[in-house]
Protein backbone atom coordinates (compact mmCIF):
# COMPACT_ATOMS: atom_id res chain seq x y z
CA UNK A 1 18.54 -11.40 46.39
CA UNK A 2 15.88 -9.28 45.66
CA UNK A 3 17.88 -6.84 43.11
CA UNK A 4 19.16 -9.89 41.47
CA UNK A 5 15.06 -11.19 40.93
CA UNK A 6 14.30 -7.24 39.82
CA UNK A 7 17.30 -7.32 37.30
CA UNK A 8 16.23 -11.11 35.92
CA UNK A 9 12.97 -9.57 35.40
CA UNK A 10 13.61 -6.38 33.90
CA UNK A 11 16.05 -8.29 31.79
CA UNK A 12 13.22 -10.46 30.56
CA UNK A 13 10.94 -7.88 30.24
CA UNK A 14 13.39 -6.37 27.64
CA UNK A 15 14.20 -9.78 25.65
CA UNK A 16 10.36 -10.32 25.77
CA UNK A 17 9.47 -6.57 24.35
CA UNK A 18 12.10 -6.75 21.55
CA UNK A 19 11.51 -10.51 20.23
CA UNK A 20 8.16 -9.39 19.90
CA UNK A 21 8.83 -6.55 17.87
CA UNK A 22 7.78 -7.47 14.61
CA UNK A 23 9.73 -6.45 11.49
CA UNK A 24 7.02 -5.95 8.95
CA UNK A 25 8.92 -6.59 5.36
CA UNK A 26 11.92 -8.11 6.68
CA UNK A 27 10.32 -11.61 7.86
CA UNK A 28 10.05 -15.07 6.57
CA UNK A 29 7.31 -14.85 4.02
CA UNK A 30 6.25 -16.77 1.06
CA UNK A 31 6.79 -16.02 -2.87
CA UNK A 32 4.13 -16.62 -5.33
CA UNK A 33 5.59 -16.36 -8.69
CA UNK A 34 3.34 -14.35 -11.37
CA UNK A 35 4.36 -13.50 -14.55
CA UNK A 36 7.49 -15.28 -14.76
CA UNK A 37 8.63 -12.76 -11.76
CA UNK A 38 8.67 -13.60 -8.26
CA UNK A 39 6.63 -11.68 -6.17
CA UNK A 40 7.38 -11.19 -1.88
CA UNK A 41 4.15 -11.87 0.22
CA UNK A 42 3.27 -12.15 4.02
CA UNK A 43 0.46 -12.69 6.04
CA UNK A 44 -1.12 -11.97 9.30
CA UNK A 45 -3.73 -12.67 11.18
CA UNK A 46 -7.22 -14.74 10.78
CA UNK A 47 -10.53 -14.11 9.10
CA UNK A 48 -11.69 -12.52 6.04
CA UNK A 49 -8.92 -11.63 3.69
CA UNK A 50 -7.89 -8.35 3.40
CA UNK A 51 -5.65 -7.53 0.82
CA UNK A 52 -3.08 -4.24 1.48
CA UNK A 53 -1.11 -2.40 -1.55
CA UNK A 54 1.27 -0.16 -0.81
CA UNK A 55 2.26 2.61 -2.33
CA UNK A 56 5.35 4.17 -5.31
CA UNK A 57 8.90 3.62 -3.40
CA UNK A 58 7.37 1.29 -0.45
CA UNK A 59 6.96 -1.55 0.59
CA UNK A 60 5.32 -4.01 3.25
CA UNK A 61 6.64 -1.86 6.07
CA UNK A 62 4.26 0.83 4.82
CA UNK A 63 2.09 -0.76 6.94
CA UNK A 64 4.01 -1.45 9.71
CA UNK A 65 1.60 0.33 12.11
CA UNK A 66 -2.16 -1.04 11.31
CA UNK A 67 -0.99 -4.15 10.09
CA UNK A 68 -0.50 -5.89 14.55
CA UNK A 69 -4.24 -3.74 14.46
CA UNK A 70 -5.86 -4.96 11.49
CA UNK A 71 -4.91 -8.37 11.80
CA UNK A 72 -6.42 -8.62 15.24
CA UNK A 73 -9.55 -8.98 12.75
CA UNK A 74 -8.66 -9.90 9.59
CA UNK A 75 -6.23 -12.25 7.73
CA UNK A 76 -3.98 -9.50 6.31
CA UNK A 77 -1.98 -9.91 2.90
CA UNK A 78 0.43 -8.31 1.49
CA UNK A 79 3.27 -8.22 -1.06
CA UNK A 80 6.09 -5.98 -2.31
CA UNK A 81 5.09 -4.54 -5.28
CA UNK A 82 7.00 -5.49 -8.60
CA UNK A 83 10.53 -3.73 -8.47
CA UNK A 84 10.21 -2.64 -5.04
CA UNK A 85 11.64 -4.83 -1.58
CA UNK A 86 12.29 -8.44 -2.23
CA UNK A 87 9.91 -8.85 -4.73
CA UNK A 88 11.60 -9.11 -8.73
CA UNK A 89 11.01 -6.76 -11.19
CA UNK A 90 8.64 -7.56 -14.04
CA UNK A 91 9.51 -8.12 -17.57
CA UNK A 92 6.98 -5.58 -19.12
CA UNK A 93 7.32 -2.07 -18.12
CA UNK A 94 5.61 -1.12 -14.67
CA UNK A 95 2.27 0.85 -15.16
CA UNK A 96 -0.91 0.92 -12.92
CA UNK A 97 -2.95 -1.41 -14.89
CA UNK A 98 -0.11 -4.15 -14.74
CA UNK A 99 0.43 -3.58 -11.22
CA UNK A 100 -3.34 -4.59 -10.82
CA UNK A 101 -2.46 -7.65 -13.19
CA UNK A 102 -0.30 -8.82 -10.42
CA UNK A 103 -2.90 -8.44 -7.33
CA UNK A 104 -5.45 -9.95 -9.30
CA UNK A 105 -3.33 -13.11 -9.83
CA UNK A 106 -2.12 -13.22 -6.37
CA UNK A 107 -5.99 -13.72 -5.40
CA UNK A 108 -5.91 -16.33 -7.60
CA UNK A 109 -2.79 -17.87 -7.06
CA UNK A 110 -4.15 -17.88 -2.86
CA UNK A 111 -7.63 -18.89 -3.73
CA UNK A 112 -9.48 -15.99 -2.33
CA UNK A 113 -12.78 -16.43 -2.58
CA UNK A 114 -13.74 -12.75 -1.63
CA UNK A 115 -11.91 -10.24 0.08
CA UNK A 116 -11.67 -6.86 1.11
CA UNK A 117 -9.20 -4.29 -0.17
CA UNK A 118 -6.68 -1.73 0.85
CA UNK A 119 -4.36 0.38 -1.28
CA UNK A 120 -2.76 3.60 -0.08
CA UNK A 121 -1.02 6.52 -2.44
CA UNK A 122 -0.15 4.27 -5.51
CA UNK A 123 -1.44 1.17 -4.17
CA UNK A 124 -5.01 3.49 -4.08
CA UNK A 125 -4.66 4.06 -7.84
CA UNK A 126 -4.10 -0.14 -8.28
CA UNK A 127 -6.78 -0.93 -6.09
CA UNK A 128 -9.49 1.10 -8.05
CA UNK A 129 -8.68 -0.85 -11.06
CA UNK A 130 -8.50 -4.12 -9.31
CA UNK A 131 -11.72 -3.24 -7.81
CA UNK A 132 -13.28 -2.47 -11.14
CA UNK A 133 -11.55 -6.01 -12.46
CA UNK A 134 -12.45 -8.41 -10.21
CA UNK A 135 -16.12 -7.62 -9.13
CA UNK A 136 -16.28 -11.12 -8.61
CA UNK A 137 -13.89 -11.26 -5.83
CA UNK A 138 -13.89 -7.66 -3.94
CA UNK A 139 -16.71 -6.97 -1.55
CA UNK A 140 -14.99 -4.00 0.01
CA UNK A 141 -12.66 -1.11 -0.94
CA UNK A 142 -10.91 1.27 1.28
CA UNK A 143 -8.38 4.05 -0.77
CA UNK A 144 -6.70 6.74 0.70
CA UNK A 145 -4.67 9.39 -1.14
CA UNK A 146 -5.51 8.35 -4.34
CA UNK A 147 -5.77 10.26 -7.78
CA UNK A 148 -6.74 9.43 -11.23
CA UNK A 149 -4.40 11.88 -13.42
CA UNK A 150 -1.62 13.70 -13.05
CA UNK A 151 -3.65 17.37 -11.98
CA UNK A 152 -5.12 16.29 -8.93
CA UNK A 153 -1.27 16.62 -7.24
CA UNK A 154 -0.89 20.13 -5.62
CA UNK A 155 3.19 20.17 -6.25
CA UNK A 156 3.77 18.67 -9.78
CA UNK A 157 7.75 20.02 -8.97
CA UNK A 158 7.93 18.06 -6.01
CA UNK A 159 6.98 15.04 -8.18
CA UNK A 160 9.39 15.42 -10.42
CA UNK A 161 11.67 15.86 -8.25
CA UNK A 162 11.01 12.11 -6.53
CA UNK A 163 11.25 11.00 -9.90
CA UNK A 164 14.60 11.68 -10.63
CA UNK A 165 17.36 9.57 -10.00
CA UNK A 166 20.19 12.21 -9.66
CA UNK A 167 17.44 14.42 -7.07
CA UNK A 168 16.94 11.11 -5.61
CA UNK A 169 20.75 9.67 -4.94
CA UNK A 170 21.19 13.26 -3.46
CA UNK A 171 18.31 13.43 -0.95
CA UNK A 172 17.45 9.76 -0.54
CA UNK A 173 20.64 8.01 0.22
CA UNK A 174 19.40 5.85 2.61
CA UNK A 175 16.03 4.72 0.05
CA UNK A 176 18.83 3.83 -2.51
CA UNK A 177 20.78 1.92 0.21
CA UNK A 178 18.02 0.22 1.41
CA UNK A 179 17.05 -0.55 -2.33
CA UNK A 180 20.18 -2.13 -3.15
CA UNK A 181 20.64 -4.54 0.01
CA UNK A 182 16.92 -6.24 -0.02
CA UNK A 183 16.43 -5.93 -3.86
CA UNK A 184 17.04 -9.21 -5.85
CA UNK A 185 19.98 -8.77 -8.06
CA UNK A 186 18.70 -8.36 -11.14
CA UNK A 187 16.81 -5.14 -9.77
CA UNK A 188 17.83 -1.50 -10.94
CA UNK A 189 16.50 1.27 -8.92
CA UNK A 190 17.32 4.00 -11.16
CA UNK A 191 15.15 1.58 -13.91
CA UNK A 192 12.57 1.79 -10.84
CA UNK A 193 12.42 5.68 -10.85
CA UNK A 194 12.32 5.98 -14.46
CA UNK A 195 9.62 4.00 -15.02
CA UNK A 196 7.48 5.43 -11.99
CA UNK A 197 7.94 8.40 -13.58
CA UNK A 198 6.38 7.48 -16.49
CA UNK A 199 3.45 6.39 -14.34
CA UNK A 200 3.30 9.80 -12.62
CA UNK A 201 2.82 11.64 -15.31
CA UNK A 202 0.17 10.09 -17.16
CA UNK A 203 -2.10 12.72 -18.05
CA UNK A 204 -4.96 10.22 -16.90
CA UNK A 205 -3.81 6.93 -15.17
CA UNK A 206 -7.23 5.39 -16.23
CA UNK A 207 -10.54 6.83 -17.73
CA UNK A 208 -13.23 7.88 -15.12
CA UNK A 209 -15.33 5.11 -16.20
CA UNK A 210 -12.89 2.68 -14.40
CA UNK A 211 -14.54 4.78 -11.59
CA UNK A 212 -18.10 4.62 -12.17
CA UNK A 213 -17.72 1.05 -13.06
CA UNK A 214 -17.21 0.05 -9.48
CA UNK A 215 -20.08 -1.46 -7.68
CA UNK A 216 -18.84 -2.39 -4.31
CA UNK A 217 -18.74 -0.06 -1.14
CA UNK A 218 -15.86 2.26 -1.25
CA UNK A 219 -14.10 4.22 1.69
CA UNK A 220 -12.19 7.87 0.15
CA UNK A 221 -9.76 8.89 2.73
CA UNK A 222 -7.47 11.87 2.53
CA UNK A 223 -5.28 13.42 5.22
CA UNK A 224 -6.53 17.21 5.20
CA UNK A 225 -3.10 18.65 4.11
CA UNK A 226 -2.77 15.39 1.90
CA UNK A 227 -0.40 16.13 -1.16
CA UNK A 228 -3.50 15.53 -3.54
CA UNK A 229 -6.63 18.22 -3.78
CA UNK A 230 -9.25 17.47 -1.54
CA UNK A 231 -11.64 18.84 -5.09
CA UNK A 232 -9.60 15.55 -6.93
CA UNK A 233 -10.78 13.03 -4.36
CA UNK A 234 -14.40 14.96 -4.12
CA UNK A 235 -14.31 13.95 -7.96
CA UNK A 236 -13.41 10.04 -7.27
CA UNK A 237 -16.13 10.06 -4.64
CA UNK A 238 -18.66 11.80 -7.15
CA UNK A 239 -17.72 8.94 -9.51
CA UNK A 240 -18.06 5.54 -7.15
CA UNK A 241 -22.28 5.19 -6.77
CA UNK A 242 -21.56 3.73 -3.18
CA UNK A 243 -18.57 5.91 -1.77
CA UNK A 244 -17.97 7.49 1.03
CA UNK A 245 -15.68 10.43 1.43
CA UNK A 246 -13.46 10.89 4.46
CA UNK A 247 -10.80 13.71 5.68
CA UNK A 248 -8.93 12.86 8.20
CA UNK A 249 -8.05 16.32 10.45
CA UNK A 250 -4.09 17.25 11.12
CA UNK A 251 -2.41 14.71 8.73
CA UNK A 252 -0.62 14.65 5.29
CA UNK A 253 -0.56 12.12 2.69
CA UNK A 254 0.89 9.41 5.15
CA UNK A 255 -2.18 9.07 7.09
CA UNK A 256 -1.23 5.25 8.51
CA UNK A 257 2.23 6.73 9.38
CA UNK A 258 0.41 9.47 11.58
CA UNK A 259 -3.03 8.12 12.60
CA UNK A 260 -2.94 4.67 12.57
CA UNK A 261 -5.32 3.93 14.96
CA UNK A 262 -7.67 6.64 13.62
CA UNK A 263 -7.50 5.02 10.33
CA UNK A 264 -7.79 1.64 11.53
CA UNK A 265 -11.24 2.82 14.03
CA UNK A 266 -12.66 3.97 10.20
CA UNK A 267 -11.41 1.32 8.82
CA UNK A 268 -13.07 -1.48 11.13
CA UNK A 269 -16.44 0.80 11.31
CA UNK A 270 -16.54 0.52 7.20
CA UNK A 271 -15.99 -2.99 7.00
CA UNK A 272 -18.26 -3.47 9.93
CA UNK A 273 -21.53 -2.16 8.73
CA UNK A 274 -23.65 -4.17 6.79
């Protein structure tokens, strides 16, 4: 009797744990649709809104390991990006300042009345221009491997190389896979790594006075063998009048992959003090 009671629990235990795995990007969210193009969104949590952008050939799941952390705190948003997950790909050609087009609407199209702000790689780049767009609406900023032009990368070849489709179909079957199955079906992803490419190189994604235009609090965050210079994101945090600058010890570029709860401790702290 008693190993049947042990085996009912353990069996449970283990229905329990994995229902309650959560599967960041692949749930039931919402669509807003923005510019004629229907754009993927979920949301977690309670409290002040705080917005998360993810970054070039991501997606919600970026997040997959502050998001149960931040939302503890915070009602958490976030979409797929135009072209990338479930979310459609926009009419006009993808570029930073249109990506920022489309997170600017979607705090419209939710009725935001402030929020905070999170963008990571990419999604640091379109957060800095939101930021600068919308003072009206951002009271916070937190960015973390971000650049400004195409120089402040220490491997130009190994950007090139992620922006090729032929390097890509090689080396990333399963990103092409995954592409194809969740992508709406008008979505190309070679179209997708073209276009990105432009976007990469950019000799200057925006000019530094986007920079020195913002106002708000900022958080700089870099992992300390981070593919972009530590000297580029000195520069961004010379720029931003109220920034602070922040390298995070033993991790690269994906610093919530690696340190989430690190990153979320700094992340709470910044957000925290008044």
């Amino acid at each position: 009797m008693r190993i049947k009671v042990l085996l009912f629990l353990f069996t449970l235990f283990i229905s329990i744990n994995v229902t309650s795995q959560v599967r960041y990007g692949s749930n039931n969210g919402k669509y807003l649709t923005i510019k004629d193009t229907k754009i993927y969104y979920e949301e977690y949590g309670k409290g002040i809104p705080l917005l998360l952008i993810h970054g070039a050939f991501g997606g919600i799941n970026d997040f997959e390991n502050v998001i149960p952390l931040l939302s503890k705190k915070y009602r958490v948003i976030i979409t797929d990006a135009p072209g990338l997950g479930r979310s459609e790909f926009p009419k006009n050609k993808l570029s930073y300042n249109l990506l920022a087009e489309y997170q600017s609407e979607i705090i419209n199209k939710l009725k935001l009345d402030s929020l905070y702000v999170l963008g990571w790689s990419d999604g640091a780049i379109t957060g800095l221009i939101l930021t600068k767009n919308r003072p009206d609406k951002v009271e916070k900023l937190v960015i973390s491997g971000a650049n400004y032009k195409a120089n402040g990368s220490k491997n130009l070849e190994e950007l090139r190389n992620w922006s090729n489709p032929d390097w890509i179909e090689k080396n990333w079957p399963n990103w092409v896979n995954h592409y194809k199955i969740n992508a709406p079906k008008n979505n190309d992803w070679k179209k997708y790594v073209n276009e990105t490419k432009d976007m990469w190189f950019e000799e200057q994604y925006f000019p530094k006075s986007v920079l020195e235009s913002i106002k708000v609090p900022t958080l700089i965050t870099y992992g300390d063998n981070d593919m972009y210079t530590l000297e580029h994101g000195i520069e961004i945090h010379n720029a931003i009048n109220k920034s602070q600058f922040c390298v995070i010890p033993n991790c690269s570029h994906d610093v919530f992959a690696e340190k989430p709860e690190l990153i979320t401790k700094l992340v709470f702290d910044f957000f925290n003090n008044k």
